[in-house]
N, C-alpha and C. Protein backbone atom coordinates (compact mmCIF):
# COMPACT_ATOMS: atom_id res chain seq x y z
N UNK A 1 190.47 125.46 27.60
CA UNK A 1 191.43 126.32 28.20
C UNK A 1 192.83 125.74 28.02
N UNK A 2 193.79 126.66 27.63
CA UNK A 2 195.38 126.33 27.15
C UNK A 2 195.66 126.50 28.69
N UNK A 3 196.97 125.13 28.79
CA UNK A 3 197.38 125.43 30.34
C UNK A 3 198.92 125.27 29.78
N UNK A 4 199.56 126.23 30.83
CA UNK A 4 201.45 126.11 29.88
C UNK A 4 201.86 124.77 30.04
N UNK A 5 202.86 124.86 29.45
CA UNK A 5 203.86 123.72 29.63
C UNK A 5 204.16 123.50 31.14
N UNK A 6 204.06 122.34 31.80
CA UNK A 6 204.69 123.16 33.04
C UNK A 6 205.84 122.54 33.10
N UNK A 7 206.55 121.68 32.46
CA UNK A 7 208.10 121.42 32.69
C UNK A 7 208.75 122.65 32.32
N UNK A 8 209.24 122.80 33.31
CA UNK A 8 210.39 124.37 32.99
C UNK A 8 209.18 125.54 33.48
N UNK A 9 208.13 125.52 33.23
CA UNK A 9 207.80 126.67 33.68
C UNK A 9 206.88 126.35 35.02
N UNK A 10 206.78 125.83 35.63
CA UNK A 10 206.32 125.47 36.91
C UNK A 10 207.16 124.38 37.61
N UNK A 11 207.90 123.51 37.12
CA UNK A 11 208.57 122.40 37.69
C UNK A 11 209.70 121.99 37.19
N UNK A 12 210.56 121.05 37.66
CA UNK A 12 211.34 120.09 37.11
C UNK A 12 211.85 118.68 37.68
N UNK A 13 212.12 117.54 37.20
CA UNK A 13 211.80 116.37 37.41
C UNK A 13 213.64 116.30 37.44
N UNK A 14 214.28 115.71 38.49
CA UNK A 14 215.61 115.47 38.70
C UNK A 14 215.47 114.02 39.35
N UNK A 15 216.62 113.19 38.59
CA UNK A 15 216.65 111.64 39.30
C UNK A 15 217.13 111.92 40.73
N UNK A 16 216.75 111.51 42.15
CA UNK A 16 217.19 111.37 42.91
C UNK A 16 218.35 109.99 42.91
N UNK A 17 217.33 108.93 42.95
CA UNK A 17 218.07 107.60 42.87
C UNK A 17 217.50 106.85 41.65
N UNK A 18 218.85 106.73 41.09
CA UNK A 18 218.53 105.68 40.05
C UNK A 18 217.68 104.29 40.30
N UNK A 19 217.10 103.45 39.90
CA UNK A 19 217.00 102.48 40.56
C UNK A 19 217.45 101.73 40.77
N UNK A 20 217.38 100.93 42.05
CA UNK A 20 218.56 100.33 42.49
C UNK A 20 218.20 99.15 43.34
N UNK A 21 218.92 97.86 43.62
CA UNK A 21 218.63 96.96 44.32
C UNK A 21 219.03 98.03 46.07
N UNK A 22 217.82 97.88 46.73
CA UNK A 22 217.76 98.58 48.19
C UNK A 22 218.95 97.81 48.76
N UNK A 23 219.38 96.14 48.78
CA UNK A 23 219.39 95.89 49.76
C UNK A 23 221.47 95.49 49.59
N UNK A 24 221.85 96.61 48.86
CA UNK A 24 223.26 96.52 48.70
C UNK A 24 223.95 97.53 49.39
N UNK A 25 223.25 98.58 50.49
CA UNK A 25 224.19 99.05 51.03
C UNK A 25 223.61 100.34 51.30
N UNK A 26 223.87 101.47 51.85
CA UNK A 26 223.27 102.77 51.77
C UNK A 26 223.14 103.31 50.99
N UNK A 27 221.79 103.93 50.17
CA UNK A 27 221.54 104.47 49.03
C UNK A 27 221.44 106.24 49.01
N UNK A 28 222.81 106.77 48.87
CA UNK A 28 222.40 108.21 48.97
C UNK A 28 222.26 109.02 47.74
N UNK A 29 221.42 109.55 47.45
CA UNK A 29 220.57 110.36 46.32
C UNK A 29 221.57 111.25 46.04
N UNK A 30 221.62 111.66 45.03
CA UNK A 30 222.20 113.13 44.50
C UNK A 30 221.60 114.13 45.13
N UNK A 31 222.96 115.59 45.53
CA UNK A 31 222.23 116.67 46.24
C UNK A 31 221.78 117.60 44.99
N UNK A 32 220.53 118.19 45.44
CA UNK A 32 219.74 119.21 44.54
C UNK A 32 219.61 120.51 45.30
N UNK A 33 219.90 121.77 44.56
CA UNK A 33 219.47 122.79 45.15
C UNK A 33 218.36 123.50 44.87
N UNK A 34 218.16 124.01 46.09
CA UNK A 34 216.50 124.60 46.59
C UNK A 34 216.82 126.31 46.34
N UNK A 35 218.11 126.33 46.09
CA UNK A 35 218.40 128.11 46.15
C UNK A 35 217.09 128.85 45.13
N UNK A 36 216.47 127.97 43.88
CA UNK A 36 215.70 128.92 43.20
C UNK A 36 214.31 128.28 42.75
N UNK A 37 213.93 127.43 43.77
CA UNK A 37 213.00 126.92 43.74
C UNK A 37 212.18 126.84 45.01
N UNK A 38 210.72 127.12 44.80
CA UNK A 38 210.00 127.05 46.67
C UNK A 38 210.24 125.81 47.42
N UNK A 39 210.34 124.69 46.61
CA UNK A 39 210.57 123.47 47.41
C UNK A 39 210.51 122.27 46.57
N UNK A 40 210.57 120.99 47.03
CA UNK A 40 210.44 119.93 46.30
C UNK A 40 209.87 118.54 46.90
N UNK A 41 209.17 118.21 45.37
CA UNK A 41 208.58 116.90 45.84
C UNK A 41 209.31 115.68 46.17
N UNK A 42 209.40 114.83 46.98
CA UNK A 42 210.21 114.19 46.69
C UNK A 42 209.65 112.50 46.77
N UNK A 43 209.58 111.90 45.43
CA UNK A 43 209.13 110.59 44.63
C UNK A 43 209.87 109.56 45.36
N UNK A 44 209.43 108.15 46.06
CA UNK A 44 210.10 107.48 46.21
C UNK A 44 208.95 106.28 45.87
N UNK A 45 209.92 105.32 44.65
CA UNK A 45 208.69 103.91 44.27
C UNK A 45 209.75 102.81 44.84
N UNK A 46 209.28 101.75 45.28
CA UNK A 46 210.05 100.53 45.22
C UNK A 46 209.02 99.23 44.67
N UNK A 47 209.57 98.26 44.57
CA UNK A 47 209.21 97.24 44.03
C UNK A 47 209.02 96.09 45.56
N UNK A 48 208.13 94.97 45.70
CA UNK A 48 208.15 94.04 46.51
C UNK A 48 209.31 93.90 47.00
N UNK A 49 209.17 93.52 48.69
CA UNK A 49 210.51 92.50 48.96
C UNK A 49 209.95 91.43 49.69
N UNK A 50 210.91 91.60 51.00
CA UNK A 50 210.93 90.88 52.20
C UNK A 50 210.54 91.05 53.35
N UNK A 51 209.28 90.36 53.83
CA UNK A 51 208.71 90.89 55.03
C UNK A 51 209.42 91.25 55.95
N UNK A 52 209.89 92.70 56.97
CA UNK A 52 210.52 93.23 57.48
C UNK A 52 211.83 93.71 56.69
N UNK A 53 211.84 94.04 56.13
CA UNK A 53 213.04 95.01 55.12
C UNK A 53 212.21 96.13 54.65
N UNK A 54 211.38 96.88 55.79
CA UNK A 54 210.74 98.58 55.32
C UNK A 54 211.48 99.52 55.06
N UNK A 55 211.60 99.99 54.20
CA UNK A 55 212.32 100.87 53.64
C UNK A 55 211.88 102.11 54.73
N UNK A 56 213.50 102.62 54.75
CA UNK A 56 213.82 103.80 56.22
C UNK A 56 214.18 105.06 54.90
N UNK A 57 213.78 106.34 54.93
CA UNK A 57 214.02 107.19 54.02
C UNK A 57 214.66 108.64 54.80
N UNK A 58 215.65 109.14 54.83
CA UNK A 58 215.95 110.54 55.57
C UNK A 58 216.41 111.44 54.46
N UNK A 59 215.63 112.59 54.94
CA UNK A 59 216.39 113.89 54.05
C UNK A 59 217.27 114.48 55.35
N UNK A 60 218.50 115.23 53.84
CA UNK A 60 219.53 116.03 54.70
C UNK A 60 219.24 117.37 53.92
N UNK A 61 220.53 118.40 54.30
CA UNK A 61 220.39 119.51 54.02
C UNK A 61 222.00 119.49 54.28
N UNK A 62 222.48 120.55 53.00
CA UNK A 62 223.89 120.56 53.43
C UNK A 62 224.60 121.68 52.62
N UNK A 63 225.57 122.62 52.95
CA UNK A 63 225.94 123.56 51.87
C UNK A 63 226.37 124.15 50.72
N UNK A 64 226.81 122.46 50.13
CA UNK A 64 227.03 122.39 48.77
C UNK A 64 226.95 121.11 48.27
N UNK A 65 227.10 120.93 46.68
CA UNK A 65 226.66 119.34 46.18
C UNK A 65 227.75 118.72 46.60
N UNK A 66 228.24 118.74 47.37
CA UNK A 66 229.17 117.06 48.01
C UNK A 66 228.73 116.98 49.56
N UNK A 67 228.09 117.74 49.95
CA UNK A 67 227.84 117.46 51.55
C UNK A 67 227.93 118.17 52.56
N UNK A 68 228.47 118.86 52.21
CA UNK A 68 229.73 119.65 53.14
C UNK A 68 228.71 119.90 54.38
N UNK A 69 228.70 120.17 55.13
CA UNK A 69 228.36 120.36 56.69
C UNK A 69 226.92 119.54 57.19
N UNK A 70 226.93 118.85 55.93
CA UNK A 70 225.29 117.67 56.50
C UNK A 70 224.75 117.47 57.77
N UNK A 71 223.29 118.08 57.65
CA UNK A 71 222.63 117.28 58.65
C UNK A 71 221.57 117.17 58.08
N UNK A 72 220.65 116.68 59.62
CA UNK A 72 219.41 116.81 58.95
C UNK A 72 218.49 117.79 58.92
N UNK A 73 217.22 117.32 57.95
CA UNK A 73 216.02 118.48 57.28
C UNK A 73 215.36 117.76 58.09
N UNK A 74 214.71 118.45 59.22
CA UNK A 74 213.49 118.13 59.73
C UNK A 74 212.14 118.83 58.63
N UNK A 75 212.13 118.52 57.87
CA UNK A 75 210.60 119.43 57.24
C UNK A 75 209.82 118.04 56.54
N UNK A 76 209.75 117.23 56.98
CA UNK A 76 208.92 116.03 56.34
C UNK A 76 207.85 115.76 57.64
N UNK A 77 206.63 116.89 56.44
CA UNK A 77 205.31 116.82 57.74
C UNK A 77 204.15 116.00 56.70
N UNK A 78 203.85 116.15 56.22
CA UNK A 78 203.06 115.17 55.60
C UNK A 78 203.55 113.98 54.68
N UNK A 79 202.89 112.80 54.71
CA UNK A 79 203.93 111.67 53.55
C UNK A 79 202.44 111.07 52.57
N UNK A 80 202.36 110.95 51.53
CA UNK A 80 201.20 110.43 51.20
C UNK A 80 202.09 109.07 50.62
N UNK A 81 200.92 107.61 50.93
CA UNK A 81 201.62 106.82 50.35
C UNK A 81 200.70 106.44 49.47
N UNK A 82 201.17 104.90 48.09
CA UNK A 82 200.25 104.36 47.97
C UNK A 82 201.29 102.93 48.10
N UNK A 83 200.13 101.90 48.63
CA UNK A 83 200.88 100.83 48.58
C UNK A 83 200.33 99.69 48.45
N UNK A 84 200.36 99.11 47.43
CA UNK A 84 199.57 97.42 46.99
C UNK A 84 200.44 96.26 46.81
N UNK A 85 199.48 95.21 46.49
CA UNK A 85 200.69 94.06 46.20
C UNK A 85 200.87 94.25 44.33
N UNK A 86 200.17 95.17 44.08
CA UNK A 86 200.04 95.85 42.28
C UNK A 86 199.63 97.14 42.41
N UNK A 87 200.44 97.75 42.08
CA UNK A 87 200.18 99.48 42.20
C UNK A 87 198.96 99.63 41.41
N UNK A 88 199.31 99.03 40.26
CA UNK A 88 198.11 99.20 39.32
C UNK A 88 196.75 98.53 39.60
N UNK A 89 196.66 98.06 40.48
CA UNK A 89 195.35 97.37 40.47
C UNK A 89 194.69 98.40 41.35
N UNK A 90 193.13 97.63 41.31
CA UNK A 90 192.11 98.89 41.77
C UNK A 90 192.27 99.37 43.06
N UNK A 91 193.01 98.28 43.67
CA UNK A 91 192.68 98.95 45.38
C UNK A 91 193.95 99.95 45.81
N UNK A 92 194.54 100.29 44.67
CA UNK A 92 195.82 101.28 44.88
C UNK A 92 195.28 102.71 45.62
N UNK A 93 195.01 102.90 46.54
CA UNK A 93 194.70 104.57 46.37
C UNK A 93 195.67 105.35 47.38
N UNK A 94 195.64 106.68 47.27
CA UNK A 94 196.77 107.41 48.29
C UNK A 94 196.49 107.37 49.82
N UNK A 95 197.31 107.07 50.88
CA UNK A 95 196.62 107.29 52.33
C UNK A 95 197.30 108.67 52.87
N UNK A 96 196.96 109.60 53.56
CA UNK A 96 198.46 110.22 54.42
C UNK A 96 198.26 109.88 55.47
N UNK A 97 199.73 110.16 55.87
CA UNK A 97 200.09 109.99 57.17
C UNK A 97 201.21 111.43 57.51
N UNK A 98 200.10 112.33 58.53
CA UNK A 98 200.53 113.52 58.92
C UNK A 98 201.52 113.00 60.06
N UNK A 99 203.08 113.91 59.91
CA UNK A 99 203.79 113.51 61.04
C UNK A 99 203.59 114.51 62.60
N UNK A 100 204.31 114.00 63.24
CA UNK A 100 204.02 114.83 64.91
C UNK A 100 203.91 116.58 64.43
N UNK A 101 203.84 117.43 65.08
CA UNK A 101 203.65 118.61 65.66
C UNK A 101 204.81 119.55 64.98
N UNK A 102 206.07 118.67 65.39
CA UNK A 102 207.29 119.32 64.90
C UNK A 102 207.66 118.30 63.39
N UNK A 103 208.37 119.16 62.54
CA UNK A 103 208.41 118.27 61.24
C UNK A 103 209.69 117.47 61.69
N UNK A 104 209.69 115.98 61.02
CA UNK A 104 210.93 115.38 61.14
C UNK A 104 212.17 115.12 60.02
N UNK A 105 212.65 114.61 60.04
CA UNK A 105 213.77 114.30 59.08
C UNK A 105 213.62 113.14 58.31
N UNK A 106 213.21 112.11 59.29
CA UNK A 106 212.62 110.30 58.76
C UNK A 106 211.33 110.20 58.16
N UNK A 107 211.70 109.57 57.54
CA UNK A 107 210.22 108.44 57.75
C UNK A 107 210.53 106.72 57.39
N UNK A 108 209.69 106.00 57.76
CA UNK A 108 209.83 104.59 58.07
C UNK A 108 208.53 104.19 57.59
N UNK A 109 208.62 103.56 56.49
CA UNK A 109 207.93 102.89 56.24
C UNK A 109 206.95 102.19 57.00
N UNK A 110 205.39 101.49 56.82
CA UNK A 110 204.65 101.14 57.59
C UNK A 110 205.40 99.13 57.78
N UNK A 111 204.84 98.61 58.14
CA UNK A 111 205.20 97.34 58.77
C UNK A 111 204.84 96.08 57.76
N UNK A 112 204.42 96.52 56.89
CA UNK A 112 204.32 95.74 55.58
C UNK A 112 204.71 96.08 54.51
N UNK A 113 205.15 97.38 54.31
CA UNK A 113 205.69 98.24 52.84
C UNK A 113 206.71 97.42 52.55
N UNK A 114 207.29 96.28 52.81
CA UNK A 114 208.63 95.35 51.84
C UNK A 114 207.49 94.70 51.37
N UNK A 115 206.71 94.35 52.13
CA UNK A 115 206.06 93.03 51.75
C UNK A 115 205.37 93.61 49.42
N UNK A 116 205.04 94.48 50.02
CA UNK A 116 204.24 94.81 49.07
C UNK A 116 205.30 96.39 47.88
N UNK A 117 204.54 96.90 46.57
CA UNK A 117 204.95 97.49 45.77
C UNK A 117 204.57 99.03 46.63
N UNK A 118 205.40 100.17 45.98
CA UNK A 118 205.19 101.34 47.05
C UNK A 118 205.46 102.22 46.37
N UNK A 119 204.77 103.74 46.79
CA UNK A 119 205.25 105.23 46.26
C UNK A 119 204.75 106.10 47.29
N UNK A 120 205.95 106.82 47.60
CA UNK A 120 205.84 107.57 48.78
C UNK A 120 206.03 108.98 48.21
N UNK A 121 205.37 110.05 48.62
CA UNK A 121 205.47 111.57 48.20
C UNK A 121 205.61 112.06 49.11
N UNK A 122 206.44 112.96 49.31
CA UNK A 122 206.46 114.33 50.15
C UNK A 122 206.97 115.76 49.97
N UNK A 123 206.55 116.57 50.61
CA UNK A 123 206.77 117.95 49.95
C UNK A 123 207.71 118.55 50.83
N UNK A 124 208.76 119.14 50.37
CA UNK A 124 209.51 119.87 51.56
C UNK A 124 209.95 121.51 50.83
N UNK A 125 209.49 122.31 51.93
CA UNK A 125 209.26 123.59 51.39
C UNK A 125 210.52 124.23 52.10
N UNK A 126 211.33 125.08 50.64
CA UNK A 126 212.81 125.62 50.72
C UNK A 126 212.69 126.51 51.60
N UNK A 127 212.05 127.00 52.29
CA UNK A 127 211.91 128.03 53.34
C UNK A 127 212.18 127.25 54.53
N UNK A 128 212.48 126.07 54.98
CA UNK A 128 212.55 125.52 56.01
C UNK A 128 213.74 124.83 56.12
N UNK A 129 214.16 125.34 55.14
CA UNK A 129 216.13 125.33 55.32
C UNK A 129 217.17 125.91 56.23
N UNK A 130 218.49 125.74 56.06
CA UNK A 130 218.58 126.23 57.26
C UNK A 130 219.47 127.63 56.11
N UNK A 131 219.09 127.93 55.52
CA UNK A 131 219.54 129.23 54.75
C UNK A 131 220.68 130.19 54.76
N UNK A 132 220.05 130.63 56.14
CA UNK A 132 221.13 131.77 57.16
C UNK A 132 222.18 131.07 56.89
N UNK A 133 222.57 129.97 57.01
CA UNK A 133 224.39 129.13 57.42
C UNK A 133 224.14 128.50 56.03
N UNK A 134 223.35 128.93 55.13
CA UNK A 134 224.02 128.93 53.63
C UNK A 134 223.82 127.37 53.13
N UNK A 135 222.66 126.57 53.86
CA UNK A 135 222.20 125.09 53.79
C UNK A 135 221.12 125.66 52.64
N UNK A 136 221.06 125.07 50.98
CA UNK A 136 220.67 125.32 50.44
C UNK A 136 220.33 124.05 49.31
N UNK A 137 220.97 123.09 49.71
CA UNK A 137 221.20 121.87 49.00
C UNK A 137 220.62 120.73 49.59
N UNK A 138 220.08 119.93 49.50
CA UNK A 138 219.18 118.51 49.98
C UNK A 138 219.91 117.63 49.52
N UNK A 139 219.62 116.45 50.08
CA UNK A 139 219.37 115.25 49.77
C UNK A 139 218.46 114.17 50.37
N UNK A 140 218.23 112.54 49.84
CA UNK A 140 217.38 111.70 50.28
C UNK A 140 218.72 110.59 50.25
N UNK A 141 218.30 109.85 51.74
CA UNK A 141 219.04 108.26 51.56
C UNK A 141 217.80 107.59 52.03
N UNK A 142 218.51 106.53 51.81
CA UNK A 142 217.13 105.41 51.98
C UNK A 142 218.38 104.12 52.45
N UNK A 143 218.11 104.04 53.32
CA UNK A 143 219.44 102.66 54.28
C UNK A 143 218.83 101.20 53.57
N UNK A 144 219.99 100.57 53.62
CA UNK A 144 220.33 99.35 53.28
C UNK A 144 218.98 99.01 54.28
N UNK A 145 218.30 98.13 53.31
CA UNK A 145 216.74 97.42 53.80
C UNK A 145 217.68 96.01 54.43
N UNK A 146 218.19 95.33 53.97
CA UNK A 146 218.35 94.49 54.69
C UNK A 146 218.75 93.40 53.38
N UNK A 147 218.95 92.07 54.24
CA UNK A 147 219.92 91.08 53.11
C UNK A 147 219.23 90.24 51.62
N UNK A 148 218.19 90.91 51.66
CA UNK A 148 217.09 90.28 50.40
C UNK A 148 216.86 91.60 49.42
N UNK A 149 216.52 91.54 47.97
CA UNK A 149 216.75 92.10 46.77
C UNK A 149 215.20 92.57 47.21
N UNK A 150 215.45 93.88 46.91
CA UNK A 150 214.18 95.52 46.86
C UNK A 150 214.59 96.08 45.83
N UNK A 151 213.74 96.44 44.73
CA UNK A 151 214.23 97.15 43.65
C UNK A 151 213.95 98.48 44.26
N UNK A 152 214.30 99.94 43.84
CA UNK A 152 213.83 101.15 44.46
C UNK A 152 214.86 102.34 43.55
N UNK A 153 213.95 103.29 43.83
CA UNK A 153 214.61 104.59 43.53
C UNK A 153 213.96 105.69 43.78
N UNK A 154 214.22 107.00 43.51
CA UNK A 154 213.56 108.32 43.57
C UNK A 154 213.68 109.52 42.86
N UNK A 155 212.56 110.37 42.68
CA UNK A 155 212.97 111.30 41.96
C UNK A 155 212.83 112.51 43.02
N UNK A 156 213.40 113.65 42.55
CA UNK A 156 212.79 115.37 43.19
C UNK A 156 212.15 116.25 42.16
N UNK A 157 210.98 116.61 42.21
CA UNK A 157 210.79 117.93 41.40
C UNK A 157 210.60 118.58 42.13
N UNK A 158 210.84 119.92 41.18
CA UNK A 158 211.31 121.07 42.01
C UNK A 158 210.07 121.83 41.70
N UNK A 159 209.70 121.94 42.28
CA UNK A 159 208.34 123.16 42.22
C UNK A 159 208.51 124.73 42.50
N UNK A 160 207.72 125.75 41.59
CA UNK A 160 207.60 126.91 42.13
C UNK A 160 209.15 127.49 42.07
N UNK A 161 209.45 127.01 40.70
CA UNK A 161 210.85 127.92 39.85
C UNK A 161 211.07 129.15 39.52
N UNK A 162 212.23 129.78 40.34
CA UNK A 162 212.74 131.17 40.14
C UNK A 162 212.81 131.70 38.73
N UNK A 163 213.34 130.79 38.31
CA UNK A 163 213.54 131.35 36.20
C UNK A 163 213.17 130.29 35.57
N UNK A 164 211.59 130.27 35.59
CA UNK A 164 211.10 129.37 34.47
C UNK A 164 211.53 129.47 32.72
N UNK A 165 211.95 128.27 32.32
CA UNK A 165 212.53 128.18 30.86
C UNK A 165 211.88 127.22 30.24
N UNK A 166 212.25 126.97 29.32
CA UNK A 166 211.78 125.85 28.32
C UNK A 166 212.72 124.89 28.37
N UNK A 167 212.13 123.41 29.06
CA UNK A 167 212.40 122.29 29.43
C UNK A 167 214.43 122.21 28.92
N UNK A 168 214.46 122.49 27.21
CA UNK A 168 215.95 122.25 26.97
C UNK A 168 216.85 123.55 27.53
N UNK A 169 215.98 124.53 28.25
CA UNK A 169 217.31 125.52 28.62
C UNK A 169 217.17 125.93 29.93
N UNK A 170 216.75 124.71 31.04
CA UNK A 170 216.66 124.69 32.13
C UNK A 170 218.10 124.24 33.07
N UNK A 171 218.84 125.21 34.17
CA UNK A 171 219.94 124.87 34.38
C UNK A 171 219.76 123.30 35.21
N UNK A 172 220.91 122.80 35.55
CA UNK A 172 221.25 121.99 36.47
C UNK A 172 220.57 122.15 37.73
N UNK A 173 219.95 121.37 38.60
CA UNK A 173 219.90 121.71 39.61
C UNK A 173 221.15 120.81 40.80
N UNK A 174 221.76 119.98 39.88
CA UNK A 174 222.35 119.27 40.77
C UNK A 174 224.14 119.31 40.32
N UNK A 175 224.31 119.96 39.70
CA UNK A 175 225.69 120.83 39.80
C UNK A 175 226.42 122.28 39.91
């Protein structure tokens, strides 16, 4: 069975955060818009650190790509992680961790995630924007871990695209 392409025609892969040493300061992601897409995944890997330097992650929501009226996206209800002292080794597998009742904005790492290598997923669905007041744009930060070197970064794909194209004639989502 032929299955399409799905870059461009089901998804697209946008750098959130380059990668970056965590522990130089507040890391805020490029904003992406949700205006023509159902929602997005949003990729976060880091590399080992320092026991107690857990990486803190918040999405915002805001009305255009510079910020403009930011707050936060409470819609981070499920987080799947995986987290080893080697991603690649066998005992890597995904856990979730469903959040409270109401969706939140955070998430916080578990109490060993510096210690060890990490990839965090979550899905946040564009319907849980704040739309009406024209909040159509996201972002992810991830706060200064603390005074020891975390490599880290993130991506967004965008799932469930309004005008699926072919990967080279797919617009911007982040200008």
């Amino acid at each position: 069975m032929a299955f399409p392409l799905p870059l461009g025609d089901v998804l697209d892969i946008i750098p959130a955060i380059i990668p970056v040493d965590l522990d130089t300061g507040a890391n805020t992601g490029d904003y992406v818009n949700l205006a023509n897409a159902a929602g997005v995944l949003v990729v976060f890997y880091k590399g080992a650190g320092t026991a107690g330097q857990d990486p803190i992650l918040v999405v915002h929501q805001a009305t255009d790509k510079t910020g403009t009226g930011l707050k936060d996206l409470a819609a981070v209800r499920r987080v799947f992680l995986k987290q080893h002292a080697g991603l690649l080794a066998a005992g890597s597998t995904w856990s979730e961790t469903t959040a409270d009742a109401v969706p939140g904005a955070t998430y916080t790492m578990n109490a060993t995630a510096a210690e060890e290598q990490g990839l965090v997923a979550f899905y946040i669905d564009a319907s849980l924007m704040d739309v009406a007041n024209g909040f159509d744009w996201m972002n992810l930060t991830i706060a200064d871990v603390g005074g020891n070197p975390q490599l880290g970064g993130a991506l967004y794909i965008l799932v469930g695209l309004s005008y699926p194209s072919a990967p080279a004639q797919l617009g911007s989502a982040v200008s």
